[in-house]
C-alpha atoms as a PDB file:
ATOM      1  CA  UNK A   1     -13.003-139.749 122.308  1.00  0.00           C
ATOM      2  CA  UNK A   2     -10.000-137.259 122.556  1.00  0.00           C
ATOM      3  CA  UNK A   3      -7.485-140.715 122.937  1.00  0.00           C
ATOM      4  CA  UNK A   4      -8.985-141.615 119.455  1.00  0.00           C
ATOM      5  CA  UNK A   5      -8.727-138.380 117.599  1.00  0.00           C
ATOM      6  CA  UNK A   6      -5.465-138.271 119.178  1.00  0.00           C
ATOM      7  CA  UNK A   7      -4.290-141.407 118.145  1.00  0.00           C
ATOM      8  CA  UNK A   8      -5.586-141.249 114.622  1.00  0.00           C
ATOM      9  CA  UNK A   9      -3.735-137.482 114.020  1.00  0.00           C
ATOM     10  CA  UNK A  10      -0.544-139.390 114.997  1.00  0.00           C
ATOM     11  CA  UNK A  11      -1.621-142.183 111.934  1.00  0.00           C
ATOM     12  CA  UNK A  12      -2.113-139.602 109.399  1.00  0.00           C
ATOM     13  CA  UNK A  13       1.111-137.253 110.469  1.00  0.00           C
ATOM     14  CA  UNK A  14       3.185-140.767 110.884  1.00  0.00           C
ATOM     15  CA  UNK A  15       1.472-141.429 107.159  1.00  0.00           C
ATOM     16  CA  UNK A  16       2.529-138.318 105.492  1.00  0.00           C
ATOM     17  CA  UNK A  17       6.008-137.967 107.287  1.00  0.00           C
ATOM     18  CA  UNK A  18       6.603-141.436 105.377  1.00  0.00           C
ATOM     19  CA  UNK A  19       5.369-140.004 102.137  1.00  0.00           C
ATOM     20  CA  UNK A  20       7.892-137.218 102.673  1.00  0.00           C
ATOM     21  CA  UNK A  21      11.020-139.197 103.227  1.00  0.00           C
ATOM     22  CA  UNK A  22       9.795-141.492  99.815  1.00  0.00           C
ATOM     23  CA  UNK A  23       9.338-138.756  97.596  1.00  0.00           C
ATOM     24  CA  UNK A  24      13.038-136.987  98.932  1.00  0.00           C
ATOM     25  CA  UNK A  25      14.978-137.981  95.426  1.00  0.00           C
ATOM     26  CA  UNK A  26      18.395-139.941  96.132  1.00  0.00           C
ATOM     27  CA  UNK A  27      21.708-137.452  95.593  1.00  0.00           C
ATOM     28  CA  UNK A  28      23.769-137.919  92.909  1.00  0.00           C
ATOM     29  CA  UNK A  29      27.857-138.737  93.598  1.00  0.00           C
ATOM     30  CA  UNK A  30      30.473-135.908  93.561  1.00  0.00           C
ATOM     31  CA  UNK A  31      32.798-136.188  91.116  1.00  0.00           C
ATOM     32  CA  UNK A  32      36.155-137.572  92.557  1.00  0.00           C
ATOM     33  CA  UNK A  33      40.049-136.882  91.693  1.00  0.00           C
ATOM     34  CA  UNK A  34      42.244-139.702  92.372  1.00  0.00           C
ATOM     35  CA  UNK A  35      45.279-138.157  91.604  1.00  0.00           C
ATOM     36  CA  UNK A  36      47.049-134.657  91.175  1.00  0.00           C
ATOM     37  CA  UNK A  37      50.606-133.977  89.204  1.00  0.00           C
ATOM     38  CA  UNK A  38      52.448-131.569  87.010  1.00  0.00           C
ATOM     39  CA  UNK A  39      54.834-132.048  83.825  1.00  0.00           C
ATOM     40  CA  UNK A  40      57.091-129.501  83.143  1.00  0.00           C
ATOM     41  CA  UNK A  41      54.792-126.853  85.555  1.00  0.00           C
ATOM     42  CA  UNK A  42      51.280-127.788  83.396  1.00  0.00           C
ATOM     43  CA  UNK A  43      48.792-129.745  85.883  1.00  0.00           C
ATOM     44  CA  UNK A  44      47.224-132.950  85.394  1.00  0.00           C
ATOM     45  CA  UNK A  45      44.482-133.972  86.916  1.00  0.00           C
ATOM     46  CA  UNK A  46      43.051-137.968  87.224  1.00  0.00           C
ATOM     47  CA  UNK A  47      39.346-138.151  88.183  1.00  0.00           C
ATOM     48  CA  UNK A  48      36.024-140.331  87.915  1.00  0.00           C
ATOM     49  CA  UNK A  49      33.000-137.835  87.113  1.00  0.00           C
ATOM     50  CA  UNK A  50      30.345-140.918  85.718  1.00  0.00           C
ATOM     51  CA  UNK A  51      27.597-139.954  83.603  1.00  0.00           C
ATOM     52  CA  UNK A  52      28.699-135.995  83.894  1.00  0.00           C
ATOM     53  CA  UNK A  53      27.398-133.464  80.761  1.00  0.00           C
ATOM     54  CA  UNK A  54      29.948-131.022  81.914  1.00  0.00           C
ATOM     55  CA  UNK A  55      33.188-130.981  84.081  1.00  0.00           C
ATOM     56  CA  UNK A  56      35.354-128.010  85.035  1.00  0.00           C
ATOM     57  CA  UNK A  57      39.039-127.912  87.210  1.00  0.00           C
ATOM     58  CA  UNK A  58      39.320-125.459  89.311  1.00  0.00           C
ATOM     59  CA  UNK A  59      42.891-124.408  90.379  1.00  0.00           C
ATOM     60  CA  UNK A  60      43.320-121.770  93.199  1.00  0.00           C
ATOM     61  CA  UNK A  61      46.084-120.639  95.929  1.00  0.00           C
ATOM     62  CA  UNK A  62      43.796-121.087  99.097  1.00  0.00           C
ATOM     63  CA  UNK A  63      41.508-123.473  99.890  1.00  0.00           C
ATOM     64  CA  UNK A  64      38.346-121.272 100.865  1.00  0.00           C
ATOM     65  CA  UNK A  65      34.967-121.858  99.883  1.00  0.00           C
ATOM     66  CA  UNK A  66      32.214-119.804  99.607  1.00  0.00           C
ATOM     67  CA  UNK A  67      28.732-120.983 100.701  1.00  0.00           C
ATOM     68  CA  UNK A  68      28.238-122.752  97.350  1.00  0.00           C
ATOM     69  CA  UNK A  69      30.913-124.940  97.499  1.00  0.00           C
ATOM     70  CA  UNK A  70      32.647-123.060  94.653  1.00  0.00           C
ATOM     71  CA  UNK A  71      36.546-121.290  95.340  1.00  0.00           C
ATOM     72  CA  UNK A  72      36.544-117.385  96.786  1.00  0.00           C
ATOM     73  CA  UNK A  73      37.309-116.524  92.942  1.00  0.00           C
ATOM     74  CA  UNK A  74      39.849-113.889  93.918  1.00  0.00           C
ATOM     75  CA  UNK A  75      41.916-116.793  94.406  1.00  0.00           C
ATOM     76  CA  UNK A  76      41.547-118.904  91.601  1.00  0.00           C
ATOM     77  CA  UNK A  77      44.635-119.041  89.311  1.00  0.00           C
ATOM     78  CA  UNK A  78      43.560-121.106  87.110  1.00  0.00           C
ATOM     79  CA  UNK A  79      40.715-123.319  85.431  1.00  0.00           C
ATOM     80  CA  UNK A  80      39.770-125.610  82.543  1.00  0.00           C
ATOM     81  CA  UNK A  81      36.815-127.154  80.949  1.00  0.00           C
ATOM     82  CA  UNK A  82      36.980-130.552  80.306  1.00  0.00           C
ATOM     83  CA  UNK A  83      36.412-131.938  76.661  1.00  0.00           C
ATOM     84  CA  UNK A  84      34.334-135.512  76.090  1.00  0.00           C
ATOM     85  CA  UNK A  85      36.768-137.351  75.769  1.00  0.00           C
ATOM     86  CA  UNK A  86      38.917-135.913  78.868  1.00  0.00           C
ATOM     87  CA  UNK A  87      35.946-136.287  81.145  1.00  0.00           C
ATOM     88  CA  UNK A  88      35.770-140.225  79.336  1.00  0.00           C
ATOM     89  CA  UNK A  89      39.391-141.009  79.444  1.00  0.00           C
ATOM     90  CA  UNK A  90      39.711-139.439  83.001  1.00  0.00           C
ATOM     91  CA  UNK A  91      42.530-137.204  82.707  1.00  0.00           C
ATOM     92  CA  UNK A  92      42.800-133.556  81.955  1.00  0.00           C
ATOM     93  CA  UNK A  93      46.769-132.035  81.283  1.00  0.00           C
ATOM     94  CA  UNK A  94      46.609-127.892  81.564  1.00  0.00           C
ATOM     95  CA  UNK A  95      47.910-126.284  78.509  1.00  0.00           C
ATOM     96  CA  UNK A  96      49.107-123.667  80.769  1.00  0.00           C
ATOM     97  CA  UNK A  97      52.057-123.275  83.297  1.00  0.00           C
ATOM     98  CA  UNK A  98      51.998-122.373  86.246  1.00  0.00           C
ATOM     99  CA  UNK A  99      54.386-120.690  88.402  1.00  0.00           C
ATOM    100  CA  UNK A 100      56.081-122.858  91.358  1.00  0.00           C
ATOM    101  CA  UNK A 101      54.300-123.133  94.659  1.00  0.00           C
ATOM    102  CA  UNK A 102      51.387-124.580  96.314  1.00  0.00           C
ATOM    103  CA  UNK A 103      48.383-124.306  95.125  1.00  0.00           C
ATOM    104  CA  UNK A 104      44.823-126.353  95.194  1.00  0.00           C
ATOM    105  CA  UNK A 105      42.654-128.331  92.919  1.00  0.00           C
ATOM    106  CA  UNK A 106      39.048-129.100  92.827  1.00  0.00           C
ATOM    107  CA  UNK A 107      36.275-130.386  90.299  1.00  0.00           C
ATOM    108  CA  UNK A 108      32.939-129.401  89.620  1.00  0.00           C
ATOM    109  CA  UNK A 109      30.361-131.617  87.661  1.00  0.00           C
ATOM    110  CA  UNK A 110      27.099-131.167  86.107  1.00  0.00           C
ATOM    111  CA  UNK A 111      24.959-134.433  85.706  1.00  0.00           C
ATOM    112  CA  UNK A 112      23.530-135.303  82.463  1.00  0.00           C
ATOM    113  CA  UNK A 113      20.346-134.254  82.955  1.00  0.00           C
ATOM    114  CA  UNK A 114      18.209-136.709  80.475  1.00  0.00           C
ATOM    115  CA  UNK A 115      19.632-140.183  81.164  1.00  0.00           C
ATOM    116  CA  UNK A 116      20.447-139.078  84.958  1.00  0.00           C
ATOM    117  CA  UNK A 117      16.476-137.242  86.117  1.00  0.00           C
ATOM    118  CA  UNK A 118      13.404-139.621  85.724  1.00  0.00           C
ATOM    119  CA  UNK A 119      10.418-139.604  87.843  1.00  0.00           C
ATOM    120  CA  UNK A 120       8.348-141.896  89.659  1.00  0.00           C
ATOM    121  CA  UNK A 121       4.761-142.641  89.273  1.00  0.00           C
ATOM    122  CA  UNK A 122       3.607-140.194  92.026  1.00  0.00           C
ATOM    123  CA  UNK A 123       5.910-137.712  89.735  1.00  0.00           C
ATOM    124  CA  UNK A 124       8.600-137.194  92.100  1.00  0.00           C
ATOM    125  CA  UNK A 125      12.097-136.370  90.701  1.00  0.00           C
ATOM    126  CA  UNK A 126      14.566-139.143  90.787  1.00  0.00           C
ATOM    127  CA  UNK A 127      18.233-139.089  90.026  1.00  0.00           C
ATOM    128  CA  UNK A 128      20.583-141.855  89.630  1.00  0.00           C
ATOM    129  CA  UNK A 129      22.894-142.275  92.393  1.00  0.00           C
ATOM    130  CA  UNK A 130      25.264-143.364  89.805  1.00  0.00           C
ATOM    131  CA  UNK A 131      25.821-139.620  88.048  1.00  0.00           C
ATOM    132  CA  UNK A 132      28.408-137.613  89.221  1.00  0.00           C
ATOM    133  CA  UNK A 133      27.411-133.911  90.169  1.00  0.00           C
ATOM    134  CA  UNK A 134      28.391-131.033  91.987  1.00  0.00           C
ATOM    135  CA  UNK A 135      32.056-130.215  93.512  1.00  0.00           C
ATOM    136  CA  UNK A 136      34.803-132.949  94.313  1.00  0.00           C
ATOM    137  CA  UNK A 137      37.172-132.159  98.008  1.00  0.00           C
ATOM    138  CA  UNK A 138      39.743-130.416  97.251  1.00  0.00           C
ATOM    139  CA  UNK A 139      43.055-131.667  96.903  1.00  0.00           C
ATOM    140  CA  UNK A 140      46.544-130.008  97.274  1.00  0.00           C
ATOM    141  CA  UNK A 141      48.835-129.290  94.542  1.00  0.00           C
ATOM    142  CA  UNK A 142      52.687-128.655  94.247  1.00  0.00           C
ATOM    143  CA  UNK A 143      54.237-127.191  91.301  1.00  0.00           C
ATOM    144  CA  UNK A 144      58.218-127.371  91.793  1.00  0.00           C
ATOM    145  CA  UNK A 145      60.998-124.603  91.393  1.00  0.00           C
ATOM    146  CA  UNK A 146      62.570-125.702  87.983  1.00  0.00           C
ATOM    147  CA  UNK A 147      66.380-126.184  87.925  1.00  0.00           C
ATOM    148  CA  UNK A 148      67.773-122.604  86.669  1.00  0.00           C
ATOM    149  CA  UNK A 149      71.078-122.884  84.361  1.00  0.00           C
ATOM    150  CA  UNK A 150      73.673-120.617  84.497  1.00  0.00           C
ATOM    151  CA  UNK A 151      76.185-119.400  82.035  1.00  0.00           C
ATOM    152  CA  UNK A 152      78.404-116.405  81.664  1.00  0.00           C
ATOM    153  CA  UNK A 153      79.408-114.853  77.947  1.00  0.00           C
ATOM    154  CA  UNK A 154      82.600-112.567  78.306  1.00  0.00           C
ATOM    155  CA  UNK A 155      84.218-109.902  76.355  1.00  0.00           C
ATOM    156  CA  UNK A 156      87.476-107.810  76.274  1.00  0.00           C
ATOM    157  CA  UNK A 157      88.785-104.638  75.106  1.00  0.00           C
ATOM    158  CA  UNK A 158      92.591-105.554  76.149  1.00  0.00           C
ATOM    159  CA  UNK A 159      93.608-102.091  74.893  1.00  0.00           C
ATOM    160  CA  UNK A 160      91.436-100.316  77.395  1.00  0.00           C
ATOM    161  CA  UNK A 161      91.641-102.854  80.417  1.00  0.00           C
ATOM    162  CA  UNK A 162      88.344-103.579  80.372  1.00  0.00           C
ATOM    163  CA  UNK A 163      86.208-106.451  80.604  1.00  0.00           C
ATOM    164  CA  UNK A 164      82.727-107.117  80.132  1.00  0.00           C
ATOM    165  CA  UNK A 165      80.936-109.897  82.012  1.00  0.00           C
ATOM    166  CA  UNK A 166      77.532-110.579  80.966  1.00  0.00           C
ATOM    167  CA  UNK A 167      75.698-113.676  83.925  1.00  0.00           C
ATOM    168  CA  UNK A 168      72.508-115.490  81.970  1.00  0.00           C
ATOM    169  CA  UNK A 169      70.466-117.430  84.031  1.00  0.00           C
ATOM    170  CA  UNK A 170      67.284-119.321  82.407  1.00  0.00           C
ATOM    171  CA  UNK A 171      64.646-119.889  83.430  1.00  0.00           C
ATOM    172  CA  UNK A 172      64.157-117.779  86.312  1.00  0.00           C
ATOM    173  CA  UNK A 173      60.864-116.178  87.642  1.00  0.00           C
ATOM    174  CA  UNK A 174      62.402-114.112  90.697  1.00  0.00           C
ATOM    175  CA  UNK A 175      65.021-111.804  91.558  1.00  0.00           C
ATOM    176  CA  UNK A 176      68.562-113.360  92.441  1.00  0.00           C
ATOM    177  CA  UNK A 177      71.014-111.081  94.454  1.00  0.00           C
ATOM    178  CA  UNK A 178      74.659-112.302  93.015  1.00  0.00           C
ATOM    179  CA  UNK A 179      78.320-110.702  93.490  1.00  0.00           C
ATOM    180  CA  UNK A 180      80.884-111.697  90.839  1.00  0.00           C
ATOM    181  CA  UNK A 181      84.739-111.970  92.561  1.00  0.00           C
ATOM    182  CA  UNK A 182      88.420-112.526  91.928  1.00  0.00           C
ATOM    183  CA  UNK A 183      91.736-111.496  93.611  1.00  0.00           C
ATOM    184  CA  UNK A 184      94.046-109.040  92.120  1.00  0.00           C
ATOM    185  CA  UNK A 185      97.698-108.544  93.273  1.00  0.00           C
ATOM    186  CA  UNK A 186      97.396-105.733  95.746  1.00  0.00           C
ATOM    187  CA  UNK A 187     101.704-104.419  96.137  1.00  0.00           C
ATOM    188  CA  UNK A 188     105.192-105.125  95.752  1.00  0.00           C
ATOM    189  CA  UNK A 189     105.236-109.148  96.902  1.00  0.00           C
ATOM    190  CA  UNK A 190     102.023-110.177  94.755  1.00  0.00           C
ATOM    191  CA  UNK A 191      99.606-109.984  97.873  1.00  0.00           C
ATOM    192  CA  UNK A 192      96.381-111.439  96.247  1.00  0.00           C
ATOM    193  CA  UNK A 193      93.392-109.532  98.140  1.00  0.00           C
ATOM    194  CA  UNK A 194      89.280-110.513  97.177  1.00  0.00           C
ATOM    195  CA  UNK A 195      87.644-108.307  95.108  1.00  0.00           C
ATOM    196  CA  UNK A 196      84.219-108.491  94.181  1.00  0.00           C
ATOM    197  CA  UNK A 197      81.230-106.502  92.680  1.00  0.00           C
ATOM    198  CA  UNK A 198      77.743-106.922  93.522  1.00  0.00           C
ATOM    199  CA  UNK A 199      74.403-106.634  91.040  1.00  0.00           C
ATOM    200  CA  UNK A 200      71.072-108.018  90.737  1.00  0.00           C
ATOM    201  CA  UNK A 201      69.430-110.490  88.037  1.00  0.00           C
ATOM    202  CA  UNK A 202      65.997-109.882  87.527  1.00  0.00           C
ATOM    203  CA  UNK A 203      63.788-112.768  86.519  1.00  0.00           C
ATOM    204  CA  UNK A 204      60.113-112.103  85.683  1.00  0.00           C
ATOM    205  CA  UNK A 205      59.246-115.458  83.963  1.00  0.00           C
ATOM    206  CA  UNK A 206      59.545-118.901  84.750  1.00  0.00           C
ATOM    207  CA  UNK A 207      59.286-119.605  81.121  1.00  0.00           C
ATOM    208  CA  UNK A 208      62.030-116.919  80.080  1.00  0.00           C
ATOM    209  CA  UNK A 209      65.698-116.650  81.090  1.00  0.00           C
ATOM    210  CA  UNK A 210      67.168-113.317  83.127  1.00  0.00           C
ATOM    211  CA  UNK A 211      70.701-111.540  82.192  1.00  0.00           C
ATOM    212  CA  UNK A 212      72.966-108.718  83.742  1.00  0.00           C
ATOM    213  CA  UNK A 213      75.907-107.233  82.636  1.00  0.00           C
ATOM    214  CA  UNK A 214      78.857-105.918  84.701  1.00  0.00           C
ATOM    215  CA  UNK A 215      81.598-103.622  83.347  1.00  0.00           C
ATOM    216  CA  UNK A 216      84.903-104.297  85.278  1.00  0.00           C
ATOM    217  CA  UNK A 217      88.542-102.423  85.017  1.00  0.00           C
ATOM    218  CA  UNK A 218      91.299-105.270  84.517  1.00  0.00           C
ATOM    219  CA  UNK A 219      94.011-103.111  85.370  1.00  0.00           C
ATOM    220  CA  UNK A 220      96.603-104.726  88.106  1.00  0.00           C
ATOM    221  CA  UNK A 221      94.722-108.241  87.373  1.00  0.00           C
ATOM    222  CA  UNK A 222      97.114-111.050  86.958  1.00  0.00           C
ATOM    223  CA  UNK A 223      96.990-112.334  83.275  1.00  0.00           C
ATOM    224  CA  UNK A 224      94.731-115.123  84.187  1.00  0.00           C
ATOM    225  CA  UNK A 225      92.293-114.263  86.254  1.00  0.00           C
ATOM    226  CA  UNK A 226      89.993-116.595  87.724  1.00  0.00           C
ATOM    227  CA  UNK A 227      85.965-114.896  88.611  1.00  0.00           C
ATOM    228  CA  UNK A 228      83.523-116.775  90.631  1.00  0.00           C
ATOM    229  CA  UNK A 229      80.096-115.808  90.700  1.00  0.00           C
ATOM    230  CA  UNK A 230      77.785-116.442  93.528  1.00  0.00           C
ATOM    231  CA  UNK A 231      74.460-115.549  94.880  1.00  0.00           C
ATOM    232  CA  UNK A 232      74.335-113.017  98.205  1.00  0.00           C
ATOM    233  CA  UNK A 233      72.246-113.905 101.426  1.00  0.00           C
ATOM    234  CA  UNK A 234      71.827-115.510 104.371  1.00  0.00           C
ATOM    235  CA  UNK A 235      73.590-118.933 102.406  1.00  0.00           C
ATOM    236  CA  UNK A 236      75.731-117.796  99.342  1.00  0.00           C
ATOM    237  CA  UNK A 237      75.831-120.496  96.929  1.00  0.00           C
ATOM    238  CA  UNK A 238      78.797-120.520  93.723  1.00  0.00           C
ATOM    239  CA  UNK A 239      76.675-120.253  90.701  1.00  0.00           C
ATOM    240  CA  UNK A 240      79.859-121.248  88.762  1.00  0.00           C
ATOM    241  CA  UNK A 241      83.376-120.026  88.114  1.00  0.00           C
ATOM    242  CA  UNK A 242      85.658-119.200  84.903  1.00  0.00           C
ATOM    243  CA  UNK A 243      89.451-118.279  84.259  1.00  0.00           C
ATOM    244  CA  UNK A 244      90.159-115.419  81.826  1.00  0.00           C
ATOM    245  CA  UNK A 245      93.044-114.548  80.149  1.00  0.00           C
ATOM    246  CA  UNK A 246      92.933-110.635  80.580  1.00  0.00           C
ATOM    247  CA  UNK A 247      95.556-109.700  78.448  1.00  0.00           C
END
């Protein structure tokens, strides 16, 4: 009698485990991005989010995730909702810049719920496997250092000796440590000894340009005087170079 009860408990538990695992709804996809860029420091994004009511790019400076799949929002730089017809076409371009470096992108996706959720005749939610919903992996992003142009404005008071240098640089986001030289006859046989004078540009925009001005005594220069400017470090590179006639 026990072997009986016994073996009919394991019928009905076998029965209802069954049930369980056919009423468990299937999962919707995440949405996917198939390809990462940048024009001119604004992201792009390509991605497939099928069937999705709502789409968002995320775009943060670390890749950690809280529990919810979602960025640690203190680093999050960056995000965008995607319109109808960006989520149809597939591509979203960022109206904003952002500053070079590495940084990381990621999607999240909410299904439409009223062509994706139907139930079944036992009433048990279903969703189309089809719908995209929830986050995408996350997928690195490099923004590149844009090419900084230099160019240097100059102006003299020959009556006075002086000159006035003024170094543009544009764009530029950072500080650059520069020295501006020449050589200037130094006694009786013409000796030509390096002289230089060192100052800072300071660049707080990649979307704006940076300038500095250096006042500098021309007396004892030889009429034409040639001034190189370069940056100062570990690797001093010329910026560029210029001949003035001094007086």
């Amino acid at each position: 009698m026990r072997l009986r009860l016994s073996g009919l408990c394991a019928l009905v538990c076998l029965a209802s485990l069954s049930s369980v695992i056919t009423a468990t709804p299937a999962l919707a996809v995440p949405p996917a991005i198939t390809a990462v860029g940048q024009q001119d420091r604004h992201p792009t994004v390509s991605l497939a989010a099928p069937r999705a009511d709502s789409v968002t790019v995320y775009i943060a400076s670390k890749p950690d995730r809280g529990t919810d799949g979602s960025f640690l929002q203190e680093n999050v730089v960056e995000y965008g909702f995607l319109t109808d017809s960006e989520i149809q076409s597939g591509r979203w371009l960022d109206s904003s810049q952002l500053d070079p470096g590495s940084y990381f992108a990621m999607l999240e996706a909410t299904r439409d719920f009223t062509s994706c959720d139907s139930y079944d005749a036992n009433f048990n939610q279903v969703i189309d496997p089809s719908c995209a919903d929830g986050f995408s992996t996350v997928v690195p992003l490099t923004v590149p250092t844009p090419k900084t142009k230099y160019a240097v404005k100059t102006m003299l008071l020959k009556n006075i000796r002086i000159a006035y240098l003024r170094l543009t640089a544009k764009p530029l986001g950072v500080e650059v440590p520069y020295k501006v030289c020449w050589k200037r006859p130094t006694d009786k046989k013409k000796t030509l000894r390096k002289r230089c004078v060192k100052a800072t540009l300071s660049g707080y925009s990649w979307s704006d340009g940076a300038s500095d001005l250096r006042r500098i005594s021309t007396k004892g220069m030889t009429r034409r005087t040639r001034f190189t400017w370069s940056t100062r470090g570990g690797k001093p590179k010329v910026l560029l170079s210029k001949t003035i006639t001094v007086y």
